[in-house]
N, C-alpha and C. Protein backbone atom coordinates (compact mmCIF):
# COMPACT_ATOMS: atom_id res chain seq x y z
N UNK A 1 2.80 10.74 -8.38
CA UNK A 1 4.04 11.16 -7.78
C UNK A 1 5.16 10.96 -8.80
N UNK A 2 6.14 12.02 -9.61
CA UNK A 2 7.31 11.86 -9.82
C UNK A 2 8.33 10.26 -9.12
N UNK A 3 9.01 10.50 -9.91
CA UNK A 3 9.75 9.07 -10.18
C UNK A 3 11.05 9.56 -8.88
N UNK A 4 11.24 8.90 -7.96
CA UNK A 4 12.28 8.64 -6.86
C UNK A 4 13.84 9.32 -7.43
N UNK A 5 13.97 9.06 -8.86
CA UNK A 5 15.29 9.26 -9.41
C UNK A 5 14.44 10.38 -10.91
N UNK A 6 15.30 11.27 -11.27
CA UNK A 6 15.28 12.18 -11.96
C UNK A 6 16.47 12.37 -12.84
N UNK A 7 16.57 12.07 -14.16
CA UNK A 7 18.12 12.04 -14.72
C UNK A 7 17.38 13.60 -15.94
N UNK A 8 18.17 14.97 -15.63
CA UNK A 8 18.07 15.82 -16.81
C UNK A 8 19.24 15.90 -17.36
N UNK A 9 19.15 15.25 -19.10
CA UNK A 9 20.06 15.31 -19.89
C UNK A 9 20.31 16.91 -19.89
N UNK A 10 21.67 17.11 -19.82
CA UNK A 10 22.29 18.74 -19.65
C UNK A 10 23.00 18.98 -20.69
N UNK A 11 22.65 19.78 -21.84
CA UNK A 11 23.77 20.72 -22.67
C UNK A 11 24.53 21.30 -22.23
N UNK A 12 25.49 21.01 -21.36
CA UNK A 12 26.28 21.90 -20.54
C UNK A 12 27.13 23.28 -21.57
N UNK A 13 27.31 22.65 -22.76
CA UNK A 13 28.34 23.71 -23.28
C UNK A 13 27.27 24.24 -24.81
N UNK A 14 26.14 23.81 -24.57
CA UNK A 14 25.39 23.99 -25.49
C UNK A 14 26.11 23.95 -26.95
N UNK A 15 26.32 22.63 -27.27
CA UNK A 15 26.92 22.04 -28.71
C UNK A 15 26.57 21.03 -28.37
N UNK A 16 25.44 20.56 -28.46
CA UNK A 16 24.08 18.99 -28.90
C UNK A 16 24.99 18.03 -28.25
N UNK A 17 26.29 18.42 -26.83
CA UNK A 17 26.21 16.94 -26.68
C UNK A 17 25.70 17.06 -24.78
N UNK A 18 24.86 15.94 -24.50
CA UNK A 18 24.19 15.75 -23.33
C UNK A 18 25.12 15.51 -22.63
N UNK A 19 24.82 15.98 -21.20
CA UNK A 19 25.57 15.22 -20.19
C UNK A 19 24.27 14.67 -19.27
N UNK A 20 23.98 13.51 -18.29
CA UNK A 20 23.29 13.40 -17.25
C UNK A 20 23.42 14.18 -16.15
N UNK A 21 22.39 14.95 -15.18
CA UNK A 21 22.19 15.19 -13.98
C UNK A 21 21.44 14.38 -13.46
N UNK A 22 22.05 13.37 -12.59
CA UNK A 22 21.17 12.76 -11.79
C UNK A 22 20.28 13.39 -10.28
N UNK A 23 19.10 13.42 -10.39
CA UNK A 23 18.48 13.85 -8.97
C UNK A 23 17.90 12.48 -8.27
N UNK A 24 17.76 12.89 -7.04
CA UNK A 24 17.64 11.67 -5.90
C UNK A 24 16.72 12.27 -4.95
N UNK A 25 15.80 11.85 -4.73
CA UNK A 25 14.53 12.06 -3.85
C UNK A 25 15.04 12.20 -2.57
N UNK A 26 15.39 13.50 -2.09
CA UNK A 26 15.68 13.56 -0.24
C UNK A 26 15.14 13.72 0.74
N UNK A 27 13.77 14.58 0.09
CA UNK A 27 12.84 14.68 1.23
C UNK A 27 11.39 15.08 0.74
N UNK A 28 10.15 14.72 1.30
CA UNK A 28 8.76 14.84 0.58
C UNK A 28 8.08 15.53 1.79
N UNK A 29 7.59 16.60 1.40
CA UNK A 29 7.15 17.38 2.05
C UNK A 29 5.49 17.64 1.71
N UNK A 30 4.58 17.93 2.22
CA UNK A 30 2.94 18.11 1.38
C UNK A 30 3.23 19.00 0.56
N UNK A 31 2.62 19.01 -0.77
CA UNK A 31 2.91 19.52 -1.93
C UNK A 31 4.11 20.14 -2.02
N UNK A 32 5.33 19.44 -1.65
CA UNK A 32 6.63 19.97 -2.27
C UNK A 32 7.52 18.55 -1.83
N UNK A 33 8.54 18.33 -2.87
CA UNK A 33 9.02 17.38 -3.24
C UNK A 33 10.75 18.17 -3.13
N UNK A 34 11.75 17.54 -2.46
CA UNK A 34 13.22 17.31 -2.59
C UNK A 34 13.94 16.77 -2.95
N UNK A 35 14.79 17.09 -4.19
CA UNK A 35 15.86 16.07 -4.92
C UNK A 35 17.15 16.91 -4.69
N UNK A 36 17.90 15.74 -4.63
CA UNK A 36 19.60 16.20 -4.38
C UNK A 36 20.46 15.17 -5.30
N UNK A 37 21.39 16.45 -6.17
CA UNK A 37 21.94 16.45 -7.23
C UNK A 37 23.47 15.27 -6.83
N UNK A 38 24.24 14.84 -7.30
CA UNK A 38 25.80 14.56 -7.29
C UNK A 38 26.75 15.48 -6.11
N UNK A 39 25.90 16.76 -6.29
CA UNK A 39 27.56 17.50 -6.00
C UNK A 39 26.85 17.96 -4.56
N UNK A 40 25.45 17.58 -3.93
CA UNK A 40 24.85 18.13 -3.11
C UNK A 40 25.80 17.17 -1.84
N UNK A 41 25.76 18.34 -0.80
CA UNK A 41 26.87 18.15 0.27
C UNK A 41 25.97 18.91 1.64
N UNK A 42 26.96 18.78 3.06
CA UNK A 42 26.18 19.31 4.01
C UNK A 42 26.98 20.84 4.31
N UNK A 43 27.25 21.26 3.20
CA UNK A 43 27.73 22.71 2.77
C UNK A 43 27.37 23.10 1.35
N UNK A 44 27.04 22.48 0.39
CA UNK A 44 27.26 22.92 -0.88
C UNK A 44 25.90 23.09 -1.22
N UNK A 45 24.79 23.45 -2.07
CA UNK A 45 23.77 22.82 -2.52
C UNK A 45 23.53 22.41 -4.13
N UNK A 46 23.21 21.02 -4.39
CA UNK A 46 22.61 20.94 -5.49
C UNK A 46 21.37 20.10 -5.77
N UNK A 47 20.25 21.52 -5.44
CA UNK A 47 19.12 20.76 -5.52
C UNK A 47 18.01 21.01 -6.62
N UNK A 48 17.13 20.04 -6.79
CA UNK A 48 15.53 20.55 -7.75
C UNK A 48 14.70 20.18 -6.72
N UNK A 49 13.74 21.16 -6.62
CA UNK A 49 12.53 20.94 -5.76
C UNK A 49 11.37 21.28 -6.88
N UNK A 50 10.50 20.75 -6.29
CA UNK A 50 9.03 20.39 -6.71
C UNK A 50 8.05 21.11 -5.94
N UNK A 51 6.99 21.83 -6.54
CA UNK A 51 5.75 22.82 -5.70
C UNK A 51 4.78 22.52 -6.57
N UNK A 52 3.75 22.44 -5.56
CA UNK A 52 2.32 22.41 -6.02
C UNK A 52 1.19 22.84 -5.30
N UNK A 53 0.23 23.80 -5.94
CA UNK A 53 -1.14 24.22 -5.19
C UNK A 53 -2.18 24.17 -5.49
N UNK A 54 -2.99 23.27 -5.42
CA UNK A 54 -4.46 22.63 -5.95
C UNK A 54 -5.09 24.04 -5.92
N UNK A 55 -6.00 23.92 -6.87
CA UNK A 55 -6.80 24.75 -7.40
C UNK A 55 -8.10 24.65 -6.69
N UNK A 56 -8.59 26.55 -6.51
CA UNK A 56 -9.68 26.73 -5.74
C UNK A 56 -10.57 27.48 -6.15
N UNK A 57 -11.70 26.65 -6.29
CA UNK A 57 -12.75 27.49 -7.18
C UNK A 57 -12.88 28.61 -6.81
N UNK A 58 -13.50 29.23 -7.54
CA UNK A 58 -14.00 31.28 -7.06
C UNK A 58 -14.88 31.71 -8.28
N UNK A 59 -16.08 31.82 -7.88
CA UNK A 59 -16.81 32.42 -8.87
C UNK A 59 -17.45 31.44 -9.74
N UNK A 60 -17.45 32.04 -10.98
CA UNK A 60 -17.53 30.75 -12.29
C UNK A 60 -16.18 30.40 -12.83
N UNK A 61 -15.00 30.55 -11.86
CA UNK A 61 -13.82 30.11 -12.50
C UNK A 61 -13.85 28.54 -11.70
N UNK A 62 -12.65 27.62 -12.32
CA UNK A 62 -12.36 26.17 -11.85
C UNK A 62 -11.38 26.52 -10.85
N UNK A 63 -10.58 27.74 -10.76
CA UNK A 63 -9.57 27.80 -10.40
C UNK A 63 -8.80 27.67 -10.96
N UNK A 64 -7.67 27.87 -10.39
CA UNK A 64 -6.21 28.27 -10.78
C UNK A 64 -4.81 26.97 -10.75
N UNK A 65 -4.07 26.00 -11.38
CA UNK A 65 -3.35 25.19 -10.41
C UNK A 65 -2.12 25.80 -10.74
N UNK A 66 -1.20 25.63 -9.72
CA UNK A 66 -0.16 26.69 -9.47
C UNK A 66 1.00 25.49 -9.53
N UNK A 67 1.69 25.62 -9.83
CA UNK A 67 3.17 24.39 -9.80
C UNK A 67 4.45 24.66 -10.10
N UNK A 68 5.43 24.63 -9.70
CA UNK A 68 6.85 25.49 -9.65
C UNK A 68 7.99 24.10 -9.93
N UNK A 69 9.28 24.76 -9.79
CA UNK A 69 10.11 23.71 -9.91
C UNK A 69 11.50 25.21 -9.74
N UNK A 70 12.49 24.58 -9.06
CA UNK A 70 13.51 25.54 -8.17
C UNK A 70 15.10 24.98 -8.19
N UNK A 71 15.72 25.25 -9.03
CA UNK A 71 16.90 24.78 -9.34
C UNK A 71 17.97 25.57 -8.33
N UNK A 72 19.00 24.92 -7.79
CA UNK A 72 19.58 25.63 -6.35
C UNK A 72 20.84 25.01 -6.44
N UNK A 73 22.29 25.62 -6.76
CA UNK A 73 23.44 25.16 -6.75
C UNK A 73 24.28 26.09 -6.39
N UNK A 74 25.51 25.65 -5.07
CA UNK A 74 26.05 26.29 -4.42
C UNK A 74 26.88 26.38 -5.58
N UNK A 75 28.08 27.94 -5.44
CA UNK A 75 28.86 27.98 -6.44
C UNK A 75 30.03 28.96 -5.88
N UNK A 76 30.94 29.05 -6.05
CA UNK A 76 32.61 29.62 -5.41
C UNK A 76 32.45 31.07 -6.46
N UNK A 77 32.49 31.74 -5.69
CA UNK A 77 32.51 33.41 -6.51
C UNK A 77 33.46 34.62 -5.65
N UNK A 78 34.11 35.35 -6.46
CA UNK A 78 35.01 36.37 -5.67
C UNK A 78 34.55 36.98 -4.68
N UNK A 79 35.19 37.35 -3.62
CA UNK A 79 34.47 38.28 -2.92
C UNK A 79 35.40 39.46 -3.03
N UNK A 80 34.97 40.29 -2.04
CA UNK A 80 35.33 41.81 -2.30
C UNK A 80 36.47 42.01 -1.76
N UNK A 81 37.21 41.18 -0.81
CA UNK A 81 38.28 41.12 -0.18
C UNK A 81 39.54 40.26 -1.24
N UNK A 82 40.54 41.39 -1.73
CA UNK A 82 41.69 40.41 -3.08
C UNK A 82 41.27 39.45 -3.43
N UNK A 83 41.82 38.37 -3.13
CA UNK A 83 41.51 36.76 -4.06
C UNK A 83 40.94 36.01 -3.34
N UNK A 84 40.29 36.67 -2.49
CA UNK A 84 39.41 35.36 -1.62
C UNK A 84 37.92 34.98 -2.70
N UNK A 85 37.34 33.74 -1.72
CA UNK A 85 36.00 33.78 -2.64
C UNK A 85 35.26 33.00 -1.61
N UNK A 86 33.56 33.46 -1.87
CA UNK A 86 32.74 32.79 -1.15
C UNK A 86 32.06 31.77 -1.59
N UNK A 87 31.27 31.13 -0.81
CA UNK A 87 30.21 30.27 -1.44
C UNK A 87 28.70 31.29 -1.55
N UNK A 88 28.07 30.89 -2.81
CA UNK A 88 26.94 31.45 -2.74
C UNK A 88 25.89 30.93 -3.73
N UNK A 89 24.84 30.97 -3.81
CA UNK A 89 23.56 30.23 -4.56
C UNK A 89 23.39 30.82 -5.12
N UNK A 90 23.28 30.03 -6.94
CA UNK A 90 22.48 30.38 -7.69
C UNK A 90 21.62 29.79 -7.99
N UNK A 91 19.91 30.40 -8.13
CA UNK A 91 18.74 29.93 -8.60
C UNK A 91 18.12 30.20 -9.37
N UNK A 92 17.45 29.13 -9.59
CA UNK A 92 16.39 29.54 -10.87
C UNK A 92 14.89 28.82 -10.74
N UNK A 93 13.58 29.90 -10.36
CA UNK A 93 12.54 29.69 -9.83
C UNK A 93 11.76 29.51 -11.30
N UNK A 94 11.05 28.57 -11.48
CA UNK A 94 9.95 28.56 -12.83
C UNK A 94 8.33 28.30 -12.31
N UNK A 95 7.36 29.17 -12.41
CA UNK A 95 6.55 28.96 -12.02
C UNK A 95 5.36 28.99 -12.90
N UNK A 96 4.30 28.18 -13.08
CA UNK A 96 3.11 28.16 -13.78
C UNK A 96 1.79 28.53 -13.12
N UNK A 97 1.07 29.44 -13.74
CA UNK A 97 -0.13 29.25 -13.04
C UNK A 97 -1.20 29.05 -14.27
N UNK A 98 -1.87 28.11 -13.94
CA UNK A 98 -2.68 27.58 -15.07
C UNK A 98 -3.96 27.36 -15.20
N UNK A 99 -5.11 27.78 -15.68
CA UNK A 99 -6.21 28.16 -15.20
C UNK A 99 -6.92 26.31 -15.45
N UNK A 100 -7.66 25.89 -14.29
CA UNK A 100 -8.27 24.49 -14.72
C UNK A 100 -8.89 24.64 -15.90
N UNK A 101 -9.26 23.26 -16.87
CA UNK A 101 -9.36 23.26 -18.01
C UNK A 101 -8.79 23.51 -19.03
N UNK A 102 -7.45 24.40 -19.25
CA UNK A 102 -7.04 24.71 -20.45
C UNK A 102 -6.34 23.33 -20.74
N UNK A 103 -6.32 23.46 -22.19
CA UNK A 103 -5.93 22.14 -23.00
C UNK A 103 -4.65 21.65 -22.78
N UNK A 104 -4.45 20.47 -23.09
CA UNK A 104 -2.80 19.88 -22.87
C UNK A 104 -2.32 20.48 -24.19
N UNK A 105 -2.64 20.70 -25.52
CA UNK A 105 -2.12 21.59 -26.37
C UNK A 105 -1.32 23.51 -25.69
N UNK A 106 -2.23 23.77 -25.21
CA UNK A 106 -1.86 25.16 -24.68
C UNK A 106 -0.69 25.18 -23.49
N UNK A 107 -0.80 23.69 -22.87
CA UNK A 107 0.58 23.65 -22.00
C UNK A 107 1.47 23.71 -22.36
N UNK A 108 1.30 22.43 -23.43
CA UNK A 108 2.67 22.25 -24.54
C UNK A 108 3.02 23.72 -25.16
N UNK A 109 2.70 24.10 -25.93
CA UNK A 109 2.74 25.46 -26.11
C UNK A 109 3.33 26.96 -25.66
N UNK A 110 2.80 26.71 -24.10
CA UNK A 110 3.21 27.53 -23.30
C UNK A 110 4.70 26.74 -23.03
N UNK A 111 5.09 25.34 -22.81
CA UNK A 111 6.44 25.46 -22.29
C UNK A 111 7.16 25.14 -23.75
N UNK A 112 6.99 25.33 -24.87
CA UNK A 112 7.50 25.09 -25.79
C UNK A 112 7.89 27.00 -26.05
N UNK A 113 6.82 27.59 -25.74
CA UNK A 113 7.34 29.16 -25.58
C UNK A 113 8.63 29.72 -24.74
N UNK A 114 8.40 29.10 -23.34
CA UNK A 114 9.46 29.14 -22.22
C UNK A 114 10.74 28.50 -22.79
N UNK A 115 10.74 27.39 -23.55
CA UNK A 115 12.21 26.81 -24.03
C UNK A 115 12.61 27.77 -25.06
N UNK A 116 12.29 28.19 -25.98
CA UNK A 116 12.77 28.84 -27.26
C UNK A 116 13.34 30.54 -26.52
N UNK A 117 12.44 30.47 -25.20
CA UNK A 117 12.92 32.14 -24.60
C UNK A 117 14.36 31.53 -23.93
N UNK A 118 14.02 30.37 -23.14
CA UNK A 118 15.66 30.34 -22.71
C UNK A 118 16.69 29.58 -23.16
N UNK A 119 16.48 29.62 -24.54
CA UNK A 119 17.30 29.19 -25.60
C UNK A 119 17.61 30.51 -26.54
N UNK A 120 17.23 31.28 -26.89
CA UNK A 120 17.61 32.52 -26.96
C UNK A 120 18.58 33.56 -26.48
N UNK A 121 19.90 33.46 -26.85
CA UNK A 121 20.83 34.03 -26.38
C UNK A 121 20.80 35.43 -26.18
N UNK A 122 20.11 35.81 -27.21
CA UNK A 122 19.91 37.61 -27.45
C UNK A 122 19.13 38.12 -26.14
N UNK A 123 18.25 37.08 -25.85
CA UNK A 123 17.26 37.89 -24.88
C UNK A 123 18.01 37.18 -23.34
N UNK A 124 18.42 35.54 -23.29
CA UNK A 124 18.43 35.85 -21.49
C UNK A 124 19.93 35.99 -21.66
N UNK A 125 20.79 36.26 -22.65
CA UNK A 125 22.13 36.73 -22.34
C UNK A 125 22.25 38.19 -21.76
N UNK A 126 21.33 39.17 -22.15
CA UNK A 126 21.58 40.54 -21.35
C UNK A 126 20.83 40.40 -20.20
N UNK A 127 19.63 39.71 -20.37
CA UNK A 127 19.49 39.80 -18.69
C UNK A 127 19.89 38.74 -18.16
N UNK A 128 20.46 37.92 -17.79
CA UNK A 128 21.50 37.63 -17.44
C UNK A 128 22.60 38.28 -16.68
N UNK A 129 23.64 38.95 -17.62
CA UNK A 129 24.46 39.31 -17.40
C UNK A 129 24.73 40.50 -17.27
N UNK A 130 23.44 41.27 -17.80
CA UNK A 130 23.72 42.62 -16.58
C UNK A 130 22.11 43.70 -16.13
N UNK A 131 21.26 42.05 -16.52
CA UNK A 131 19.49 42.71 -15.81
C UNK A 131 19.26 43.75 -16.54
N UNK A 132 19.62 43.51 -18.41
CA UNK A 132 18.87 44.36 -19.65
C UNK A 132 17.56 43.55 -19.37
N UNK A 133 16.28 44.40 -19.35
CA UNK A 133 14.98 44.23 -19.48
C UNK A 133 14.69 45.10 -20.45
């Protein structure tokens, strides 16, 4: 089981200096886990959740293990009416599916691939900001 408290050092302005996000264990659910951020409120959200799906043999495969992680923060954005603004969520779903057996090298790997893609300005800055694929 993950650790009760969760601190992700944050590049917020991406210039090498960290800030802490602290997460806090709110609720444990069978294979899914709830943490709530600083700014999480009984209107706002700032959460990381945790997913997991044991692997089921089929065939001559080991199966598959499946595991996610779901970043969720309420945020103040214009609406369509003059200067008003709403609340609304932004997320960000990461999901693995990983065939049993492959090496702890090929994990590393694979999320050492995933960091350098969303560290890459060229590629998630257009999609991003206006869903260039």
């Amino acid at each position: 089981m993950l650790n009760n408290t969760i601190t992700l050092q944050v590049d917020v302005l991406a210039n090498a200096t960290l800030v802490d996000a602290p997460f806090r264990r709110f609720q444990e659910f069978a294979d899914r886990s709830l943490y709530v951020g600083d700014a999480h409120s009984s209107t706002t959200k700032d959460t990381l959740q945790f997913y997991r799906t044991a692997a089921k043999p089929q065939g001559k495969s080991r199966g598959v293990q499946k595991c996610a992680v779901k970043l969720t923060a309420t945020q103040s954005v214009p609406s369509t009416i003059n200067d008003e603004t709403i609340l609304a969520d932004e997320i960000a779903f990461l999901q693995f599916n990983l065939p049993v057996g492959i090496s702890p090298a090929r994990k590393l790997e694979l999320r050492q691939r995933l960091i350098a893609m969303l560290k890459d300005d060229a590629v998630m800055g257009p999609l991003m900001e206006i869903g260039e694929i």
